[in-house]
PDB file of N, CA and C in Angstrom:
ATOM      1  N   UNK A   1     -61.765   6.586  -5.659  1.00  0.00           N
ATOM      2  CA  UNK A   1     -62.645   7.079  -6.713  1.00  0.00           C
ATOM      3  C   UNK A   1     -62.024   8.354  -7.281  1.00  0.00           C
ATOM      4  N   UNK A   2     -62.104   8.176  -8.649  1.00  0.00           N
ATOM      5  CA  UNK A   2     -61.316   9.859  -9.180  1.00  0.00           C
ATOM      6  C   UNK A   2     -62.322  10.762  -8.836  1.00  0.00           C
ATOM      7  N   UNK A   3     -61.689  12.036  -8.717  1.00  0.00           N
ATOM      8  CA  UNK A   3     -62.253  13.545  -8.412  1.00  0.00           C
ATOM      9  C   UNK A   3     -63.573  13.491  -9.171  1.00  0.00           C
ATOM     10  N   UNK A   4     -63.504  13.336 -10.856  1.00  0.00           N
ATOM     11  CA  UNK A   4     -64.203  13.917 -11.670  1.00  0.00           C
ATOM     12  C   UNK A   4     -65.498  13.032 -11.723  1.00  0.00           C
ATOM     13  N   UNK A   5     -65.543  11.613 -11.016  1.00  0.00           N
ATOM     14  CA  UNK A   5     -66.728  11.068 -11.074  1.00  0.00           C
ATOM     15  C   UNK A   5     -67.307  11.409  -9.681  1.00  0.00           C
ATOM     16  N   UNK A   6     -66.796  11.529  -8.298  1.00  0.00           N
ATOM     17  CA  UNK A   6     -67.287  12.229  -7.368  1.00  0.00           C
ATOM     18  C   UNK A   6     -67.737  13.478  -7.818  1.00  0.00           C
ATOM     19  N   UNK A   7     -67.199  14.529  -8.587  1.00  0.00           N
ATOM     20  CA  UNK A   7     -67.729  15.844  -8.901  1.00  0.00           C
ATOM     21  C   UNK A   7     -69.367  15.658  -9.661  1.00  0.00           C
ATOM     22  N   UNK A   8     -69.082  15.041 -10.865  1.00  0.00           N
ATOM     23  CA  UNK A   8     -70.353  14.118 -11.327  1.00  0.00           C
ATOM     24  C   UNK A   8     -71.526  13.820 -10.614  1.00  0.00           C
ATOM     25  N   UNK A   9     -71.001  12.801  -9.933  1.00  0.00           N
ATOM     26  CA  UNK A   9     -72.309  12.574  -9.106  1.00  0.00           C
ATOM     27  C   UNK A   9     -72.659  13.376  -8.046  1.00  0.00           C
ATOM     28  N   UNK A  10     -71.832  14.807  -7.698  1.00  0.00           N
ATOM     29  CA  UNK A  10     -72.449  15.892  -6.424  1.00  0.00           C
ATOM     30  C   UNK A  10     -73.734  16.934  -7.408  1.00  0.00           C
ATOM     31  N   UNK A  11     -72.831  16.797  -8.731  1.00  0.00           N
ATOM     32  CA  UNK A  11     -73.741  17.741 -10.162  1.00  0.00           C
ATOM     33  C   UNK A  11     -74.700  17.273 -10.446  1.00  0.00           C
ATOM     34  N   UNK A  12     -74.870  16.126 -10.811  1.00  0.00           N
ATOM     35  CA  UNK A  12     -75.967  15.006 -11.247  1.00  0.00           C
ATOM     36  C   UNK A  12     -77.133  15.439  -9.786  1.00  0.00           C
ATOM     37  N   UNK A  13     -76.940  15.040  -8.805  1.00  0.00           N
ATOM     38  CA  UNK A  13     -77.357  15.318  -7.234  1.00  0.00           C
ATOM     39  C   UNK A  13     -78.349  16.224  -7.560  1.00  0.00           C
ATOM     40  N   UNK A  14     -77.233  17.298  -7.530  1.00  0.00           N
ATOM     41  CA  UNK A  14     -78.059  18.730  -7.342  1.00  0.00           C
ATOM     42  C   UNK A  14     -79.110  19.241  -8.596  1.00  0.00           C
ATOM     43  N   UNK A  15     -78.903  18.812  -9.786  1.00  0.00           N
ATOM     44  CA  UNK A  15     -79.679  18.791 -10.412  1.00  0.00           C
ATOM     45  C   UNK A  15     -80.773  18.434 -10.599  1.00  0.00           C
ATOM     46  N   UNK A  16     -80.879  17.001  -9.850  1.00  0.00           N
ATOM     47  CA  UNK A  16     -81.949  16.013  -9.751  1.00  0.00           C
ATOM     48  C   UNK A  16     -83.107  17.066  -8.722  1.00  0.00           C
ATOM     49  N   UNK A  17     -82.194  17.165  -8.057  1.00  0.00           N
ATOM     50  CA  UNK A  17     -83.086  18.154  -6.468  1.00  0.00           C
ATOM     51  C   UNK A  17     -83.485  19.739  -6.924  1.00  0.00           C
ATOM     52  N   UNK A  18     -82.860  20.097  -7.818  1.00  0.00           N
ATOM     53  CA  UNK A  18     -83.571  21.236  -8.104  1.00  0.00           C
ATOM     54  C   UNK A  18     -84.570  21.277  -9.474  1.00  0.00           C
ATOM     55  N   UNK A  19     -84.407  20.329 -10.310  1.00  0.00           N
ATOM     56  CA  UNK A  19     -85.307  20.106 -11.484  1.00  0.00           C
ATOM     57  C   UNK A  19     -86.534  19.551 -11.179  1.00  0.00           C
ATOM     58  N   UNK A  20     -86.246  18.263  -9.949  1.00  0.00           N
ATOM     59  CA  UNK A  20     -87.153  16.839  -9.589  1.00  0.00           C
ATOM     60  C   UNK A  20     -87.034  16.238 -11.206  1.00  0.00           C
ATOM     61  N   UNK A  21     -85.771  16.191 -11.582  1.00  0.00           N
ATOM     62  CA  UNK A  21     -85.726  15.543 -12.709  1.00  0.00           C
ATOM     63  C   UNK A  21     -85.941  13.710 -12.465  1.00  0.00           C
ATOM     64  N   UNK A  22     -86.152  13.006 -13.546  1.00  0.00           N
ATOM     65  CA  UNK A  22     -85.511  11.773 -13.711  1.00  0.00           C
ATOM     66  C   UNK A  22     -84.125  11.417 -13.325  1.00  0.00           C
ATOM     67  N   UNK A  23     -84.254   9.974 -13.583  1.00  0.00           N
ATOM     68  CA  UNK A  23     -82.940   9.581 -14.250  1.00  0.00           C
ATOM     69  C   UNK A  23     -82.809   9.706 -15.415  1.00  0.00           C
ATOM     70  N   UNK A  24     -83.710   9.691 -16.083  1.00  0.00           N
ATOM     71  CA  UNK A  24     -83.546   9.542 -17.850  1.00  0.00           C
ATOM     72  C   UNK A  24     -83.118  11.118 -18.265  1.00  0.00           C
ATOM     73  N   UNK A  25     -84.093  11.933 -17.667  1.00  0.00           N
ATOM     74  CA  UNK A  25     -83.690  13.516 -17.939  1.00  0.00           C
ATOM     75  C   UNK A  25     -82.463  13.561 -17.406  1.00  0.00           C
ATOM     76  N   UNK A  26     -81.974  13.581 -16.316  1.00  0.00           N
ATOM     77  CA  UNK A  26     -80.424  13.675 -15.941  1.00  0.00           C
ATOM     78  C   UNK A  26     -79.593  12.909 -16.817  1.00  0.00           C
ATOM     79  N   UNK A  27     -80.041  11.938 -16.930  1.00  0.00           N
ATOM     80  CA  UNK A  27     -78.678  11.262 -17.876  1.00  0.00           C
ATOM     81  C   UNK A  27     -78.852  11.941 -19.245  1.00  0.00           C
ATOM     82  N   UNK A  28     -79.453  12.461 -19.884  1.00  0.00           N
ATOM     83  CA  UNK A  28     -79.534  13.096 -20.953  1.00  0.00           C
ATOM     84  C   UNK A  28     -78.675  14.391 -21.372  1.00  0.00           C
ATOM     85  N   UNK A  29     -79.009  15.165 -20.129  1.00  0.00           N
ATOM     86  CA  UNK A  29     -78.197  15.986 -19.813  1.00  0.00           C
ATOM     87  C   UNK A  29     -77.055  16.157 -19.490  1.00  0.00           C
ATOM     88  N   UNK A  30     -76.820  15.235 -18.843  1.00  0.00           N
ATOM     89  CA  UNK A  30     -75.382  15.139 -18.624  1.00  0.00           C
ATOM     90  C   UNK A  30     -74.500  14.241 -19.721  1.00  0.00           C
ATOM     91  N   UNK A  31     -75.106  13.625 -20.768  1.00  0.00           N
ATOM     92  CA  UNK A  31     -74.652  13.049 -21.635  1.00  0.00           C
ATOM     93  C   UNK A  31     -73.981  11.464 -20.957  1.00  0.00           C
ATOM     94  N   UNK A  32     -74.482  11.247 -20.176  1.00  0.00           N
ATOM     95  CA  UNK A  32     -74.343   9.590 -19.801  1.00  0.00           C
ATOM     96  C   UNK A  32     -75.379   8.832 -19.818  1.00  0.00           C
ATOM     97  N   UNK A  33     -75.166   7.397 -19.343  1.00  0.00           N
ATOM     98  CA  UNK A  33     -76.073   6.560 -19.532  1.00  0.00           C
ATOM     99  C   UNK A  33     -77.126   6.742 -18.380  1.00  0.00           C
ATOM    100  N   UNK A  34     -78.438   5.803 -18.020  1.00  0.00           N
ATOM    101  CA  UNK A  34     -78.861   5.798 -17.022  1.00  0.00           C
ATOM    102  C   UNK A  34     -77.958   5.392 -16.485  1.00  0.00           C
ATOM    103  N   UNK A  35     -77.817   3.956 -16.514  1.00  0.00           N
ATOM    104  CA  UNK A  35     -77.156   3.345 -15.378  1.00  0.00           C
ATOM    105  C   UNK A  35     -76.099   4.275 -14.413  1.00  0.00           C
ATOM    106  N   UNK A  36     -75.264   4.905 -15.374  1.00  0.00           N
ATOM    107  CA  UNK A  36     -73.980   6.121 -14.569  1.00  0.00           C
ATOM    108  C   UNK A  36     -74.914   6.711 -13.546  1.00  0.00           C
ATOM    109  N   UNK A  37     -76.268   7.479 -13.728  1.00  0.00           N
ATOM    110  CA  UNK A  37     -76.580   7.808 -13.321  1.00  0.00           C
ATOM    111  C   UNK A  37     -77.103   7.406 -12.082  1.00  0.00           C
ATOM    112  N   UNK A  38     -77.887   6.123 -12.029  1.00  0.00           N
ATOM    113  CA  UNK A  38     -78.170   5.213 -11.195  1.00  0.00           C
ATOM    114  C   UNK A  38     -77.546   4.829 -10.094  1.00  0.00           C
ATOM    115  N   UNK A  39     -76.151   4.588 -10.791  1.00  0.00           N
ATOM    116  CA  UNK A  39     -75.156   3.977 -10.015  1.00  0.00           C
ATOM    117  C   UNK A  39     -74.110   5.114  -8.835  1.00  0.00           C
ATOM    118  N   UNK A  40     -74.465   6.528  -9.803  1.00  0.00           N
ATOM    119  CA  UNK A  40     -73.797   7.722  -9.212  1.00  0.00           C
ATOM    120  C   UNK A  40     -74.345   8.332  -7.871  1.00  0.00           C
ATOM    121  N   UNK A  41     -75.718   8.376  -8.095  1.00  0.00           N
ATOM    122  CA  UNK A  41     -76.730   8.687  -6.787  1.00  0.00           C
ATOM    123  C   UNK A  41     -77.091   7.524  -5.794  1.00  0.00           C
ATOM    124  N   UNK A  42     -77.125   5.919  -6.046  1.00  0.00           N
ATOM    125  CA  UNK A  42     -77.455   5.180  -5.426  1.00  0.00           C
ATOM    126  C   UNK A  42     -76.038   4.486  -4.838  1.00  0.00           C
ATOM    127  N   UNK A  43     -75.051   4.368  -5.451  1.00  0.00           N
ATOM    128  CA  UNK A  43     -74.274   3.930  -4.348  1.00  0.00           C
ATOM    129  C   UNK A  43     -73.019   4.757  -4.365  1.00  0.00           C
ATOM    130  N   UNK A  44     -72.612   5.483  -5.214  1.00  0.00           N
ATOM    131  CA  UNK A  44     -71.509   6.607  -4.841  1.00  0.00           C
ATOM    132  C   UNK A  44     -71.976   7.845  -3.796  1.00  0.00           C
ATOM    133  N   UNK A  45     -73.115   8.885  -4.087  1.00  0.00           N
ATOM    134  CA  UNK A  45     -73.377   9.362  -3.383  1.00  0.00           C
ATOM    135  C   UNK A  45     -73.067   9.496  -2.018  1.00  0.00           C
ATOM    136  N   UNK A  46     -73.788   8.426  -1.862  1.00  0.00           N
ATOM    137  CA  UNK A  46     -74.082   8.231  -0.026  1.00  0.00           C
ATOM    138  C   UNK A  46     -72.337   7.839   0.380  1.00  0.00           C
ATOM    139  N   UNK A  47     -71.566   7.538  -0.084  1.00  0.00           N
ATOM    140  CA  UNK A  47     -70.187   8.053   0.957  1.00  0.00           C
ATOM    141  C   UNK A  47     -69.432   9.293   0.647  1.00  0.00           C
ATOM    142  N   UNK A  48     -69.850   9.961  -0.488  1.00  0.00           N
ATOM    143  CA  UNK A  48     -69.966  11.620  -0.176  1.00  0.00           C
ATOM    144  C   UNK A  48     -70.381  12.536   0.093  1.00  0.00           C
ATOM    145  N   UNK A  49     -71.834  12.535   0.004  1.00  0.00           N
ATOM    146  CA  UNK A  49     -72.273  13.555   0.707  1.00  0.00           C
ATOM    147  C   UNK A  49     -73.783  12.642   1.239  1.00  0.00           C
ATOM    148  N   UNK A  50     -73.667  11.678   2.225  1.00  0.00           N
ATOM    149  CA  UNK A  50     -75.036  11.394   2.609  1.00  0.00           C
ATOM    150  C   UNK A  50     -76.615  12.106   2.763  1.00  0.00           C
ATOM    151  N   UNK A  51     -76.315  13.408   3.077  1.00  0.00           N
ATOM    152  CA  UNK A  51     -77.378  14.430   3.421  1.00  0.00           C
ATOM    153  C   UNK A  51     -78.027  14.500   1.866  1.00  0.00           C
ATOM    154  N   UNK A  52     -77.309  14.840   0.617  1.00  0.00           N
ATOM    155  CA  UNK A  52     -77.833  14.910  -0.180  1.00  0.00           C
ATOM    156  C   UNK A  52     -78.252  14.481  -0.921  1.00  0.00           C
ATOM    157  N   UNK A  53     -77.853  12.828  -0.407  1.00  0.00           N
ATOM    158  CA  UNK A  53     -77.603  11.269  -1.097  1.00  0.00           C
ATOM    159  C   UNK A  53     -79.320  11.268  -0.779  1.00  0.00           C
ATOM    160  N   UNK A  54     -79.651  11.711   0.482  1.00  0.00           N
ATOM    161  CA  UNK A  54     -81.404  11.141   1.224  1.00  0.00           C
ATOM    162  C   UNK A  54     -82.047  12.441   0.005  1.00  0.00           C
ATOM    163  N   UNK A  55     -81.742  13.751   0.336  1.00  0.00           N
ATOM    164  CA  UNK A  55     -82.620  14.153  -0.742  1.00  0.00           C
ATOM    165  C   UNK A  55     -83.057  13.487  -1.881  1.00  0.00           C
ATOM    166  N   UNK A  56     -81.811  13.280  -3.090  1.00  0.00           N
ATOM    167  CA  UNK A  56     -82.274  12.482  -4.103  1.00  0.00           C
ATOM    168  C   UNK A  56     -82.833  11.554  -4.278  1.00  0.00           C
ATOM    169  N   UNK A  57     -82.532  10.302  -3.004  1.00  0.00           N
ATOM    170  CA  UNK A  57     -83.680   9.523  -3.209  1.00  0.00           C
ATOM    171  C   UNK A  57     -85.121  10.036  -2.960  1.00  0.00           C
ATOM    172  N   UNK A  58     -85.246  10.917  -2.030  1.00  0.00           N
ATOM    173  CA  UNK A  58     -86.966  11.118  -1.998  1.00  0.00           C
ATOM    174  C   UNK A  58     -87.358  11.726  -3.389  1.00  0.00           C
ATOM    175  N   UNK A  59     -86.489  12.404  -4.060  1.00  0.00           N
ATOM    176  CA  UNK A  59     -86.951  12.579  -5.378  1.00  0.00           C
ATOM    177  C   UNK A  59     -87.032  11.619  -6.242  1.00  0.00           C
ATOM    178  N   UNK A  60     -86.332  10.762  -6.351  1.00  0.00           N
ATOM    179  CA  UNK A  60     -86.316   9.776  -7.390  1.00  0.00           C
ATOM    180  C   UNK A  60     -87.322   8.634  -6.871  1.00  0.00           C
ATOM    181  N   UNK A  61     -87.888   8.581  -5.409  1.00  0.00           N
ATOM    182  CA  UNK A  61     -88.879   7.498  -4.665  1.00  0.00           C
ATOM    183  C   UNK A  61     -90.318   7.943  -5.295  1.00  0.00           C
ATOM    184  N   UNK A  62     -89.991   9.709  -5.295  1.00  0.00           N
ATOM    185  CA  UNK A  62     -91.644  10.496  -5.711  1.00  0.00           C
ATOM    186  C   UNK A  62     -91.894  10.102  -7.291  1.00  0.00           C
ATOM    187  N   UNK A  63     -90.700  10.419  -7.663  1.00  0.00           N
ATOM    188  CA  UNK A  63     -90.937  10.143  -9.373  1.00  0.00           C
ATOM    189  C   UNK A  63     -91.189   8.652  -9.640  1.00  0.00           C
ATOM    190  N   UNK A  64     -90.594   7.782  -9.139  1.00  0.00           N
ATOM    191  CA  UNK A  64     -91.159   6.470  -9.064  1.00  0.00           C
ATOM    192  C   UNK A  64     -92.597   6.090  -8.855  1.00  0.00           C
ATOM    193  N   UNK A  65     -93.067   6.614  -7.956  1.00  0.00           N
ATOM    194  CA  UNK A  65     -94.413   6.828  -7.584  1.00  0.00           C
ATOM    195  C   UNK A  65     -95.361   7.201  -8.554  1.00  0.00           C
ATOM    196  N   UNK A  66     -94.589   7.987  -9.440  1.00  0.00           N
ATOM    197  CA  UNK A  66     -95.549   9.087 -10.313  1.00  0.00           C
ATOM    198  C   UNK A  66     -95.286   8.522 -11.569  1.00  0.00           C
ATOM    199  N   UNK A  67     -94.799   7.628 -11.860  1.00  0.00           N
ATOM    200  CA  UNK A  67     -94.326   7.145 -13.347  1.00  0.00           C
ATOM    201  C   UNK A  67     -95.334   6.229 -13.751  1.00  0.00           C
ATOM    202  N   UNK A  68     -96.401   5.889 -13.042  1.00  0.00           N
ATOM    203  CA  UNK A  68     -97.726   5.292 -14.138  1.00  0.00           C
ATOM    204  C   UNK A  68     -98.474   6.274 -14.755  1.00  0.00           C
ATOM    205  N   UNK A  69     -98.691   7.357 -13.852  1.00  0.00           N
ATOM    206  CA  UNK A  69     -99.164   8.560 -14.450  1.00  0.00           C
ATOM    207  C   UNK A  69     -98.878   9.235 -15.625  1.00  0.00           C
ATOM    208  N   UNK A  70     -97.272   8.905 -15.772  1.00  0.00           N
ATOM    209  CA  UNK A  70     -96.569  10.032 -16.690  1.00  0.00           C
ATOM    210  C   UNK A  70     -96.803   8.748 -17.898  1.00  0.00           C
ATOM    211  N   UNK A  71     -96.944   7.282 -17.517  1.00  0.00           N
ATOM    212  CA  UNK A  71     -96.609   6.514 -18.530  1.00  0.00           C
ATOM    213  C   UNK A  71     -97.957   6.828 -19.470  1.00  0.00           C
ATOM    214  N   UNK A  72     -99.087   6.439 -18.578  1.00  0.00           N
ATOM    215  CA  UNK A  72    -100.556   6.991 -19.160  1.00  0.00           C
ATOM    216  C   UNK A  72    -100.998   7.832 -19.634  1.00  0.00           C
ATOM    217  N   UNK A  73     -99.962   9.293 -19.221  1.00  0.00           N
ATOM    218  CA  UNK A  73    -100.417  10.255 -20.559  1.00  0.00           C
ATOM    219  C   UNK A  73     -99.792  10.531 -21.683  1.00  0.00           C
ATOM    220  N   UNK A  74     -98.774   9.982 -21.607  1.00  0.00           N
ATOM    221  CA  UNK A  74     -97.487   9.933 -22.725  1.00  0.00           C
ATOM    222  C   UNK A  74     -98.385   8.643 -23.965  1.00  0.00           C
ATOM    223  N   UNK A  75     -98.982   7.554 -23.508  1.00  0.00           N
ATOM    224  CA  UNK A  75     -99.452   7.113 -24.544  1.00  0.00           C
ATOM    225  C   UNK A  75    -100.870   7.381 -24.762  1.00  0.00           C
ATOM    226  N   UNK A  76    -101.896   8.382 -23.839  1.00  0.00           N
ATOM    227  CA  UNK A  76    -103.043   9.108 -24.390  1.00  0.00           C
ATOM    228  C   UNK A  76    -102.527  10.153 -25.298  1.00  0.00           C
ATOM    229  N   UNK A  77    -101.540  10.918 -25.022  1.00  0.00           N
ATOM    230  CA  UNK A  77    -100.835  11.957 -26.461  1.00  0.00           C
ATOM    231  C   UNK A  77    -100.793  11.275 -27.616  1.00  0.00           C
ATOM    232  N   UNK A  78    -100.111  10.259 -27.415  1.00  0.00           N
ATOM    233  CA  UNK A  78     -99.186   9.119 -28.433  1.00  0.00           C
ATOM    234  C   UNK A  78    -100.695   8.628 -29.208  1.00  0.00           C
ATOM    235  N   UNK A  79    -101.939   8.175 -28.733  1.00  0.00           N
ATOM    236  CA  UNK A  79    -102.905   8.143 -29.804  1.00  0.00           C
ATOM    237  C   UNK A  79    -104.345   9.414 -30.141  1.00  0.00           C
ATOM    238  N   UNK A  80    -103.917  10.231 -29.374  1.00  0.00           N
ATOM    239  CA  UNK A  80    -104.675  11.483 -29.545  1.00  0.00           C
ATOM    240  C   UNK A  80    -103.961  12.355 -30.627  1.00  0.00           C
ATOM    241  N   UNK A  81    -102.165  12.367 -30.672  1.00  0.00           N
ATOM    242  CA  UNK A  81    -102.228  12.826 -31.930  1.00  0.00           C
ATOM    243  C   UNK A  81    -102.069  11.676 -33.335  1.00  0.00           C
ATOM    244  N   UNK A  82    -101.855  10.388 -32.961  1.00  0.00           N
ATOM    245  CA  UNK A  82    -102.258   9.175 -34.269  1.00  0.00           C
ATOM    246  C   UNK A  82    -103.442   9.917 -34.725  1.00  0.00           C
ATOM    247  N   UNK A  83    -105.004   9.704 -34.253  1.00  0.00           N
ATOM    248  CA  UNK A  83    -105.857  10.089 -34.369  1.00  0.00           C
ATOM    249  C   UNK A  83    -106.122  11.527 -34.977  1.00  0.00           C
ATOM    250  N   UNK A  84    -105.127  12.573 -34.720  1.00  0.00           N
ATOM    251  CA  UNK A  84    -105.543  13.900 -35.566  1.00  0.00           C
ATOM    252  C   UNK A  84    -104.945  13.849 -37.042  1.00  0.00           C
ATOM    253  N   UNK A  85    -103.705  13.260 -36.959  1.00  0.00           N
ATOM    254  CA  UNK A  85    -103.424  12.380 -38.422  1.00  0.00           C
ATOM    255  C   UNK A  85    -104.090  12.069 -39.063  1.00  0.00           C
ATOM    256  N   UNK A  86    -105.280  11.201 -38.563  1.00  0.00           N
ATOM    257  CA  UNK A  86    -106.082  10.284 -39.864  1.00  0.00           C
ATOM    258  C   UNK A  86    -106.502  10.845 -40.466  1.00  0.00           C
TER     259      UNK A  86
END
């Protein structure tokens, strides 16, 4: 694996763990796709730095968890401001 995608995915990592970002927010940020992202923490990770490989997943397991929530108020905004429009 080249240096610069191991470096990537230790950056991507640590970001995730100190934001409790997404994937979508991380990949944004870092200007890649999800998938890079996906693919960087879920199976590159864990043969470089395992310890931090388990952090990110419990972050990305919590945000999983929490993504009906976020979906449900993102479209109560989405017609609460339709509605101040009319």
């Amino acid at each position: 694996m080249k240096d610069y995608i191991e470096e990537r995915a230790v950056e991507i990592a640590n970001y995730i763990i100190e934001t409790r970002a997404t994937v979508r927010e991380a990949a944004k940020v870092f200007k890649v796709s999800k998938s890079t992202v996906h693919k960087d923490v879920s199976e590159r990770l864990p043969k470089i730095n395992p310890a931090i490989s388990e952090e990110v997943r419990k972050v990305l397991g919590q945000n999983k968890a929490e993504r009906h929530i976020r979906g449900g108020r993102a479209t109560r905004a989405k017609y609460k401001l339709a509605k101040q429009t009319e």
